[in-house]
Structures are given as C-alpha cells and as structure tokens.
Protein backbone atom coordinates (compact mmCIF):
# COMPACT_ATOMS: atom_id res chain seq x y z
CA UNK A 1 -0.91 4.88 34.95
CA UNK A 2 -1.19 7.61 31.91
CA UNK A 3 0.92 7.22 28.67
CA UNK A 4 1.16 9.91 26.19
CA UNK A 5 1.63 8.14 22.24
CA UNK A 6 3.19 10.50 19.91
CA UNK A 7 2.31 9.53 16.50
CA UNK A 8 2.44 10.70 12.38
CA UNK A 9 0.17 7.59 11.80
CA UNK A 10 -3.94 8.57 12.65
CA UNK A 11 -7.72 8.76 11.70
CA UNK A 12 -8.30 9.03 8.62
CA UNK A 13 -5.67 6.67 7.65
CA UNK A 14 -6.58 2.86 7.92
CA UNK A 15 -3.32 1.05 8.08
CA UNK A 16 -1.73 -1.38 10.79
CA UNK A 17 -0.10 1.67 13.01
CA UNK A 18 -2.96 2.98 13.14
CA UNK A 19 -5.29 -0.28 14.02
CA UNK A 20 -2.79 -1.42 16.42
CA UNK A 21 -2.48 1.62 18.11
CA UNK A 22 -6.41 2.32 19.10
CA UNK A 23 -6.69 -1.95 20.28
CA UNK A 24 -4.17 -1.06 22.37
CA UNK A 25 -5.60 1.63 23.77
CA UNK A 26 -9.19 -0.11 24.14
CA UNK A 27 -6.85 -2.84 25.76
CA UNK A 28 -4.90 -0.81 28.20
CA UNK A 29 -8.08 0.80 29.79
CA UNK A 30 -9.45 -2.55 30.97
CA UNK A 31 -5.87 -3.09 32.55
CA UNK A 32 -6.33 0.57 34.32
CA UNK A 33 -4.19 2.29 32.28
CA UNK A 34 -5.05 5.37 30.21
CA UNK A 35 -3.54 6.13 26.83
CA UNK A 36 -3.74 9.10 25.40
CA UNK A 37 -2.23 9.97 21.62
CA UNK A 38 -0.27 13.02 20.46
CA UNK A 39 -1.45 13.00 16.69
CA UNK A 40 -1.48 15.51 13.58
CA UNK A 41 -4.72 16.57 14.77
CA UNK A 42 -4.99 20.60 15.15
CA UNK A 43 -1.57 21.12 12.90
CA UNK A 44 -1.08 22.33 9.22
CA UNK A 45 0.30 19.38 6.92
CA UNK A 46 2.13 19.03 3.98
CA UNK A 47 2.31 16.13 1.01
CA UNK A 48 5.39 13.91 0.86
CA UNK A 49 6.33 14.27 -2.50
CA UNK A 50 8.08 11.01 -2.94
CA UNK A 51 4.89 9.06 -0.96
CA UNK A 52 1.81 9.80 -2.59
CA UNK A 53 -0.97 9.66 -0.06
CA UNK A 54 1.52 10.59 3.04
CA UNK A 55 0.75 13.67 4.62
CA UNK A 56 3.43 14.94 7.46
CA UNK A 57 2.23 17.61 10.22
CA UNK A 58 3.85 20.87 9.88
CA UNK A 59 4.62 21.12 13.69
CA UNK A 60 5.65 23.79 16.80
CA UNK A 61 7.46 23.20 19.17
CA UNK A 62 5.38 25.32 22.06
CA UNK A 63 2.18 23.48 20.75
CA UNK A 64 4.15 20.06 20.86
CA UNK A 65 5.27 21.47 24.66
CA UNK A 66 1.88 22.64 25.56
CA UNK A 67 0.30 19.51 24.52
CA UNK A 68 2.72 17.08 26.24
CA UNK A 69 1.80 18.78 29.38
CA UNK A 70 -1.50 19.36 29.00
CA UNK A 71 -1.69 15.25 28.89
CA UNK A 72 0.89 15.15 32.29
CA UNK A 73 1.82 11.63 31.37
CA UNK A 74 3.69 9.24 33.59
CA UNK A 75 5.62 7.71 30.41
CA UNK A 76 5.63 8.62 26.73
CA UNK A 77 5.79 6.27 23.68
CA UNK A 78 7.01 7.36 20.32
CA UNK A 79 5.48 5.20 17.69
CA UNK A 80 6.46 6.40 14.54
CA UNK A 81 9.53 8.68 13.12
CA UNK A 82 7.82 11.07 11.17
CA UNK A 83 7.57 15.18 12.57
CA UNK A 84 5.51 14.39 15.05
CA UNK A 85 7.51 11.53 16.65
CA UNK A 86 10.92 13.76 16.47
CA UNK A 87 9.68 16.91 17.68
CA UNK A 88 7.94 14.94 20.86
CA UNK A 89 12.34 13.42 21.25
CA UNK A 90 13.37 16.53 20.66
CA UNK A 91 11.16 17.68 23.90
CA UNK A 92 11.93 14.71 25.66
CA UNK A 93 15.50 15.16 25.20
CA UNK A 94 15.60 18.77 26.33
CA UNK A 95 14.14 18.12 29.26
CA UNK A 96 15.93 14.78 30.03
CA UNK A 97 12.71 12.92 29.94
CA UNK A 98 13.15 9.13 29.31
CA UNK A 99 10.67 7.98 26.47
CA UNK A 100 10.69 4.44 24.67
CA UNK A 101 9.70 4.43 21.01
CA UNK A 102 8.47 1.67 18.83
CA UNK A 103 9.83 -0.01 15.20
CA UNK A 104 6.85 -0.35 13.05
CA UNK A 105 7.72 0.55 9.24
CA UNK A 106 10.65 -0.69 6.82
CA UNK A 107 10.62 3.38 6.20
CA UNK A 108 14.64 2.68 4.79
CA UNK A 109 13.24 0.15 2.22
CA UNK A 110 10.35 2.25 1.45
CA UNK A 111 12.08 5.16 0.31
CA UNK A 112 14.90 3.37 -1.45
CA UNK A 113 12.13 1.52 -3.78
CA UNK A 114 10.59 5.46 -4.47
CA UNK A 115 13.71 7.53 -4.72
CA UNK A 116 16.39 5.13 -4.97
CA UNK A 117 18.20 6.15 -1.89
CA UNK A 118 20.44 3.57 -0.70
CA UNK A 119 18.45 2.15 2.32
CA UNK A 120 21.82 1.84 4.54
CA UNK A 121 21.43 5.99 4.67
CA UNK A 122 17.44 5.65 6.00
CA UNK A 123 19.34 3.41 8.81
CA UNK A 124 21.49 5.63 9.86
CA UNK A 125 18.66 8.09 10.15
CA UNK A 126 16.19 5.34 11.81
CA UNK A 127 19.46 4.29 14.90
CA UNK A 128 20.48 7.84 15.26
CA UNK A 129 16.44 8.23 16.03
CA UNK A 130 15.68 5.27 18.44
CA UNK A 131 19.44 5.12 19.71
CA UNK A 132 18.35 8.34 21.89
CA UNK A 133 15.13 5.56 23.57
CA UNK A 134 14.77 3.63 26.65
CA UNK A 135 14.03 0.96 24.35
CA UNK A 136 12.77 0.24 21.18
CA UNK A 137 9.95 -2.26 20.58
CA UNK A 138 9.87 -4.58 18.22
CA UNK A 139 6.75 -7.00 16.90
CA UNK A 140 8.91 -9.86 16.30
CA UNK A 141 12.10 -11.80 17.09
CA UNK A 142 13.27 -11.96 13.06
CA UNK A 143 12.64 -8.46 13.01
CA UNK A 144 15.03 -7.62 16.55
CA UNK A 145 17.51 -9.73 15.52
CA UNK A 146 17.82 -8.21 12.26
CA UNK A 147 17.79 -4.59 13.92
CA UNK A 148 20.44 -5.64 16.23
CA UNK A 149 22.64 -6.69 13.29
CA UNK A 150 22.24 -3.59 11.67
CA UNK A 151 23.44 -1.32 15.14
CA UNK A 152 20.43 -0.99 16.70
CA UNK A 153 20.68 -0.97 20.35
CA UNK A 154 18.03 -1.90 23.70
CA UNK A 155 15.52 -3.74 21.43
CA UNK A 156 12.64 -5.02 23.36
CA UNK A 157 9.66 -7.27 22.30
CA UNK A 158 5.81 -6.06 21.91
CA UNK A 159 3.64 -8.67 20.10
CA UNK A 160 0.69 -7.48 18.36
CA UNK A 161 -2.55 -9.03 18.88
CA UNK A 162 -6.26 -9.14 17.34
CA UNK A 163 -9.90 -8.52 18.03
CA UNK A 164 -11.33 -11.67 17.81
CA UNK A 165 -15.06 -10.61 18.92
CA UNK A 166 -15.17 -8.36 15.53
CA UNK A 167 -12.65 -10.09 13.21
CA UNK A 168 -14.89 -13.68 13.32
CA UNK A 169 -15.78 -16.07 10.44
CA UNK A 170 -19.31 -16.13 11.06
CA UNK A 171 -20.93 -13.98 8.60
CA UNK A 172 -19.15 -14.05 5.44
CA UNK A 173 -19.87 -11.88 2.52
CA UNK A 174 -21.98 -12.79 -0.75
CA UNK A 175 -19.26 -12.82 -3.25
CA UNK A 176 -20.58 -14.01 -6.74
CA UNK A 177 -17.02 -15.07 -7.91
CA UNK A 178 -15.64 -17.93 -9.05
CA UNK A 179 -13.90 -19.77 -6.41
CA UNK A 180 -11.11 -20.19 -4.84
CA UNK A 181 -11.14 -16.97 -4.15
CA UNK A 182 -7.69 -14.84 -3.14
CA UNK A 183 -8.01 -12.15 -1.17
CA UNK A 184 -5.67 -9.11 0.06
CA UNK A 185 -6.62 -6.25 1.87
CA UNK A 186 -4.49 -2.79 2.40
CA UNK A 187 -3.03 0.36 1.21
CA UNK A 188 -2.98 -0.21 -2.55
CA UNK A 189 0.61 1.15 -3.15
CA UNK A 190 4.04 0.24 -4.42
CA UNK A 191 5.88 -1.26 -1.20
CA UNK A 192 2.85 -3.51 -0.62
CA UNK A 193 4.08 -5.85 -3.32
CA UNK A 194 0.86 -6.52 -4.90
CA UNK A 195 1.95 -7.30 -8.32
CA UNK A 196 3.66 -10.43 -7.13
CA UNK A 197 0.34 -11.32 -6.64
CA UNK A 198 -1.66 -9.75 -8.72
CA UNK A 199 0.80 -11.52 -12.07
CA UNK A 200 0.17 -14.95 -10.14
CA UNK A 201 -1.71 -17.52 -12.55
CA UNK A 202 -3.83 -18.59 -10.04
CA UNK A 203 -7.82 -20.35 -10.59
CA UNK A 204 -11.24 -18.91 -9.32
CA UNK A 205 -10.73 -15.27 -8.27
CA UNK A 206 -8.05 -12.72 -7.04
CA UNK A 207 -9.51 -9.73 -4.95
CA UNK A 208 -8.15 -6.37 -3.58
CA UNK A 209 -9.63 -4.03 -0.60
CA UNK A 210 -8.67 -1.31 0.15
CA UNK A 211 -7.38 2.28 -1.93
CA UNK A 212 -3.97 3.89 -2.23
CA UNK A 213 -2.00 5.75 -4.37
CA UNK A 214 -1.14 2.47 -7.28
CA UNK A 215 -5.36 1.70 -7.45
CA UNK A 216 -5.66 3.07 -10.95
CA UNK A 217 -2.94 2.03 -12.55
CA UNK A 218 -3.10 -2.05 -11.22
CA UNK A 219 -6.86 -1.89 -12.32
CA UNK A 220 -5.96 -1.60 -16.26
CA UNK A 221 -2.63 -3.97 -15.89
CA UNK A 222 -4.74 -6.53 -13.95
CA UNK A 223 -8.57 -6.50 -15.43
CA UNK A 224 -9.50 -9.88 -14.58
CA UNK A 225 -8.99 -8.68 -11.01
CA UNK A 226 -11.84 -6.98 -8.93
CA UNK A 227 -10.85 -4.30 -6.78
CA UNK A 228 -12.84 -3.50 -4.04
CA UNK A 229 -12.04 -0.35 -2.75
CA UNK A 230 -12.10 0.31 1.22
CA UNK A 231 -13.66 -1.88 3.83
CA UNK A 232 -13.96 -1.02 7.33
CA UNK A 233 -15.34 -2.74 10.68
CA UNK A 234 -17.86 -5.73 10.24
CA UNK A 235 -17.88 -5.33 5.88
CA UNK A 236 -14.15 -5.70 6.14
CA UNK A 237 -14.74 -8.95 8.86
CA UNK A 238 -17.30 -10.52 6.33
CA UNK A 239 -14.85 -10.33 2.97
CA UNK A 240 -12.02 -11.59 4.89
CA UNK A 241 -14.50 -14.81 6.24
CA UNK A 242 -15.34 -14.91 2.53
CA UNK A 243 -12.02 -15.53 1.43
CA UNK A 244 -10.93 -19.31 0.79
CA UNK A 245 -6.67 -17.76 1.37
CA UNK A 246 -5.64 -13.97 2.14
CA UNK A 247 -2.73 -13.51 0.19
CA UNK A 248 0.04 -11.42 1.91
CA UNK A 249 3.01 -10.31 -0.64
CA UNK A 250 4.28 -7.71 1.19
CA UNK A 251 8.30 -8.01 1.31
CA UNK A 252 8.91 -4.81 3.89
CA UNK A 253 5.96 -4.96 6.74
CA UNK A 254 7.71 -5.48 10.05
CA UNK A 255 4.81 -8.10 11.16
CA UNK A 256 1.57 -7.59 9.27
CA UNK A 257 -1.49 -7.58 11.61
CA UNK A 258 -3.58 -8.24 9.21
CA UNK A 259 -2.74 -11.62 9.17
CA UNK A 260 -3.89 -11.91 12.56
CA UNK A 261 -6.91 -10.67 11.79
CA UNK A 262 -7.38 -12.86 8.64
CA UNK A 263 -7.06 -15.98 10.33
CA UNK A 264 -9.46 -15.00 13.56
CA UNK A 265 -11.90 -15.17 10.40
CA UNK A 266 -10.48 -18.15 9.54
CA UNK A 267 -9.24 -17.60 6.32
CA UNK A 268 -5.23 -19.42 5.73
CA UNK A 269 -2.47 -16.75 4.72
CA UNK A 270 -0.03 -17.17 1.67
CA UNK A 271 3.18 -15.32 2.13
CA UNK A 272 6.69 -15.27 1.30
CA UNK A 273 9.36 -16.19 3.82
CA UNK A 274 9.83 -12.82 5.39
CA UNK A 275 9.94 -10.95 9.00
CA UNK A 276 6.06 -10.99 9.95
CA UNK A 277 4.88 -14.35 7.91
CA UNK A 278 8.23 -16.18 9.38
CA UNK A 279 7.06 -15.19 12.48
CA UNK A 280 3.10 -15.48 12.46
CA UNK A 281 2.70 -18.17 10.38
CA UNK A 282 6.05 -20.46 10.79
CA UNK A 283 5.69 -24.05 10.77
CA UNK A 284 1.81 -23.41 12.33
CA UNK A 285 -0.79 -25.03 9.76
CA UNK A 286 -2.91 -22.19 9.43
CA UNK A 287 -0.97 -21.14 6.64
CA UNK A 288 2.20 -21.58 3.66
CA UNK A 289 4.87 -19.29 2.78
CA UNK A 290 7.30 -19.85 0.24
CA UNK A 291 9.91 -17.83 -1.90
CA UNK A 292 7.11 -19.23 -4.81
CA UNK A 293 3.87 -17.15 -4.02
CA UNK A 294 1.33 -18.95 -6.41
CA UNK A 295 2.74 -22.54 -4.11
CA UNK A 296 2.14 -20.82 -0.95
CA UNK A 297 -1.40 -19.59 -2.01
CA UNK A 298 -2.41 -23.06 -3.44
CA UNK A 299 -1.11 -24.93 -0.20
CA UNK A 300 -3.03 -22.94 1.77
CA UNK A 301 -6.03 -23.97 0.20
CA UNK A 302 -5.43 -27.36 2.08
CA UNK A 303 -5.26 -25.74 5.78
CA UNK A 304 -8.13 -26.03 8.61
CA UNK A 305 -10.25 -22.89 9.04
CA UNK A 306 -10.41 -23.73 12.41
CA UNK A 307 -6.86 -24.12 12.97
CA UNK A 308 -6.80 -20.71 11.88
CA UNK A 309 -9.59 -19.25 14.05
CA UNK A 310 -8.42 -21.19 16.87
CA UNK A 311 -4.57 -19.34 16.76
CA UNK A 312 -6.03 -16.37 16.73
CA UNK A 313 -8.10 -17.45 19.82
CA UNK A 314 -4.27 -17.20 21.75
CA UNK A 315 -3.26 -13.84 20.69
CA UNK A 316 -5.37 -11.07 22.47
CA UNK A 317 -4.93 -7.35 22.59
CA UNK A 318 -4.67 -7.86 26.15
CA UNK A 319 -1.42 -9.52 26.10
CA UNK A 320 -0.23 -7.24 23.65
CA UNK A 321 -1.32 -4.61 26.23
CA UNK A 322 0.32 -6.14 29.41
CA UNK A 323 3.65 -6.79 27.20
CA UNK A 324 3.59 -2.72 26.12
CA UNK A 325 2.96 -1.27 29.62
CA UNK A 326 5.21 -3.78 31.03
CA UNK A 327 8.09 -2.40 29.02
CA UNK A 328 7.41 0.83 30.33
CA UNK A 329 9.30 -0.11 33.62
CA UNK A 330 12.67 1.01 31.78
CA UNK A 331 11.57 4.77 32.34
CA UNK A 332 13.32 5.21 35.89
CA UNK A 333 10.67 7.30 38.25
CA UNK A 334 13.04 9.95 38.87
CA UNK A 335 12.77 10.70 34.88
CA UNK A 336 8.72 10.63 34.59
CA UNK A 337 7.03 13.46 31.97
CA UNK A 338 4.89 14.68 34.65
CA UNK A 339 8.08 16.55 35.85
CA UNK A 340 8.27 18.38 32.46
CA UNK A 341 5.65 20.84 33.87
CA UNK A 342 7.61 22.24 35.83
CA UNK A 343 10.35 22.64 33.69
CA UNK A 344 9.19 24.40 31.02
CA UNK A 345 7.65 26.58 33.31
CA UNK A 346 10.63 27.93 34.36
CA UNK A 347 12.20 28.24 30.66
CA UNK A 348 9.19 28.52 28.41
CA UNK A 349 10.01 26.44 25.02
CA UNK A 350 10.39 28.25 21.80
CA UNK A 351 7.81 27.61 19.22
C-alpha cells in the first residue's frame, strides 16, 4: 500500500507533527506500507505575521497536481490545515478523491491568544475543513469527544506512540545543577504555557530545551532559569534521562508526545488536567497533574522511574502505525488517488 501525507509541518521544524509524522513513516515500512509526504519543500514561503517562527508555503495548484500524481498513491492523509493541507482538499475534492485528514493543533486557541480572535470563528474554519474527510483522526478520546461537541463529524482514533530504542534512560546527561531538577523541552513560544512554569517556586533547578520565538524575552524575566537551547536525537534522550520530572504546562496540545518520550527515559511528567496529560498520564503512577502545577511537579518527584519506562514499553510506533493504516479502510476502492491520473489528464489543472 502507498499513502501520500500532505503536510505545512516539516524538516527544519522540530515539533510533535513533525516527530510523529517521520516514526510513522519508519513504522509503516516494516508493516509494508510506503509513506510518502507532500511538504513545503520546492515552494516559495511566506512569514505568518501573527506566529513568529511560522512559515506557510506559497503554493500552485498544477505543482500540488503534478506532485500528487507523481506519488500515484492508493490513499492520501491530510495532516495539518495550513496551504499545503487545503490546496491537496481542494485537489481531492475536484476530482472526487476520498482523503482522511488528521486533528493535531488547538490552531483556534492559538490564534485567539495572538490576535484575539474569538476561537469559536477558527472552529468554524477547522469543521468546514475536516467536515469535507473520510474521517478525521484524533490522538485521544478527551480530545474526540470534545470535537464532537463542538460539530465535528466522523472522528476516528490514532494513538501516538514512541521510540523506545532511542528515547531510553540509560545515559543521562552531566548536569551540574542543583537538584531536583525540572525539565521541559519544546518550541519556546507563547501557547506553550511556559510561564506557568517558569513563575513556579519550585527547589533545585528549572530547565528549558529547545528555541522559539518567546526565548529572549523569558531569559531576562526568569534568570535563575537555564535555557538550553535545541536538543536533538541521543543529546535530547540524555537531558530528558537527566531530569528528576519533565514539566508539561501546555494548556492547548491535543496529546503531547513528548510525554511519551519523557517517560521511555523514565523521567515522571507534571501537568495540568488537560486533553493529552488526562489521557497519557490519568490515574497511571508515572506521573501527577493537577489544576496546581508546582503540586503536580513535587508529586511526581515520588513516582517509579521504572513505572515510567515500563509504560512506555506498551506504546510502540507500530501500533500507532497499524491503527493509522487501518483507518484508511474508509477510502472506498472505487475512490483511490491513483485514479486522479487519469483525470487530470483529460482536464489539465490550473496552476
């Protein structure tokens, strides 16, 4: 089987779209099945003015067309809602291609915190989007029950799941701070939440990885904290095994696979009661959330590191994998992409 992924979300960026997306490709191929990805790659971009860091691809629609085809996939997946993902449904839907797409960003919430746009008018943009799918996959059950509330319709479920050969709590980094140490890793920016833990009067040591777009200014408001900068790959493994709790204060992250990954290094999560900690963490002791951030992080202190690694054990990129391409049997035969070739060669698309 080949499935085409259209998505905004790509190398460079490091963020959980992009992570999740390339494990489950690596996943997929030792299930015989080949993704490949329709990215920014090869287009002309632009800077979101109201998301510093964001950069959208300026697209055409014979490129999008010529790509789509080029791949001859048997089912396409749109992952994210930015130009890429609606150009590749507006192709779909002029050709009558079935496609399922995927719910991975609060996008609604995110712009209403920058611009103050009410978030209910990002919904309406976000269901008139996925309404046109096969389905729309979800990472957890708070999360599609939620959706469903708000109008969304055929909501299915894709877990996420975690390399556990490189995420691994067996060589931790050095770190010549006072302990406990606190640790969060991701895009440095406002919708991460990091003040809430960053103002937290916590003992030993609070640490951020990562860069974004809020770096600067948290590093003079918070100078007792160390900022790391970026980590990738086996560096990023060993500071997360280093960690004595990984503090996650996101309030808007659909699921948050870095907590996966945090615990397969064995390292207990603090969180507040929201869709992705509800739902990773629950009543599991390999973690604490609470509405009270500095409780969470000091009761986490108390959980087994090998509670932790052993959770993480369970949840494999190969399930993930089986779970994705098994949702792909809503796309009826009779609607595959690989007819698409055909059709636009008898009406050429207008770039």
């Amino acid at each position: 089987m080949r499935i085409l992924i259209a998505t905004d979300a790509w190398h460079p960026q490091v963020n959980g779209v992009v992570r999740t997306l390339t494990s489950l490709a690596r996943a997929a191929a030792t299930l015989g099945t080949e993704i490949t990805f329709l990215t920014p790659e090869g287009f002309p971009s632009f800077q979101v003015p109201t998301y510093p860091g964001l950069r959208l691809a300026i697209t055409r629609q014979r490129e999008i067309a010529r790509r789509i085809e080029e791949a001859a996939p048997d089912a396409i997946h749109i992952a994210t809602e930015g130009t890429i993902g609606w150009a590749v449904r507006r192709y779909c839907l002029r050709h009558g291609l079935a496609f399922t797409t995927s719910y991975t960003t609060r996008f609604p919430e995110y712009v209403s915190v920058r611009t103050g746009i009410p978030d209910a008018v990002g919904y309406w943009v976000m269901r008139r989007f996925h309404d046109a799918a096969a389905m729309t996959m979800v990472a957890t059950n708070s999360l599609k029950q939620e959706l469903s509330q708000r109008g969304f319709k055929r909501l299915g479920f894709w877990t996420r799941g975690v390399d556990t050969k490189l995420f691994n709590p067996d060589q931790p980094a050095t770190l010549d701070l006072p302990r406990p140490i606190f640790l969060t890793v991701g895009r440095v920016a406002v919708e991460k939440n990091l003040d809430a833990f960053l103002s937290l009067d916590l003992p030993g040591s609070k640490v951020v990885v990562g860069n974004g777009p809020q770096k600067a200014e948290l590093e003079k408001r918070f100078p007792d904290a160390h900022f790391l900068g970026e980590k990738t790959g086996a560096d990023l493994t060993a500071h997360m095994a280093a960690a004595d709790v990984f503090v996650f204060p996101s309030l808007t992250d659909t699921f948050g696979v870095v907590q996966l990954e945090s615990l397969a290094c064995g390292t207990p999560v603090a969180a507040f009661p929201v869709t992705g900690p509800l739902d990773v963490i629950a009543d599991n002791p390999i973690g604490a959330i609470d509405h009270d951030l500095r409780a969470a992080c000091l009761r986490a202190l108390t959980m087994s590191r090998t509670a932790c690694r052993n959770f993480a054990l369970d949840r494999s990129w190969e399930n993930s994998a089986r779970q994705f391409i098994g949702n792909l049997s809503v796309l009826q035969p009779s609607r595959a992409p690989r007819a698409a070739r055909v059709v636009a060669r008898r009406s050429p698309v207008r770039g």
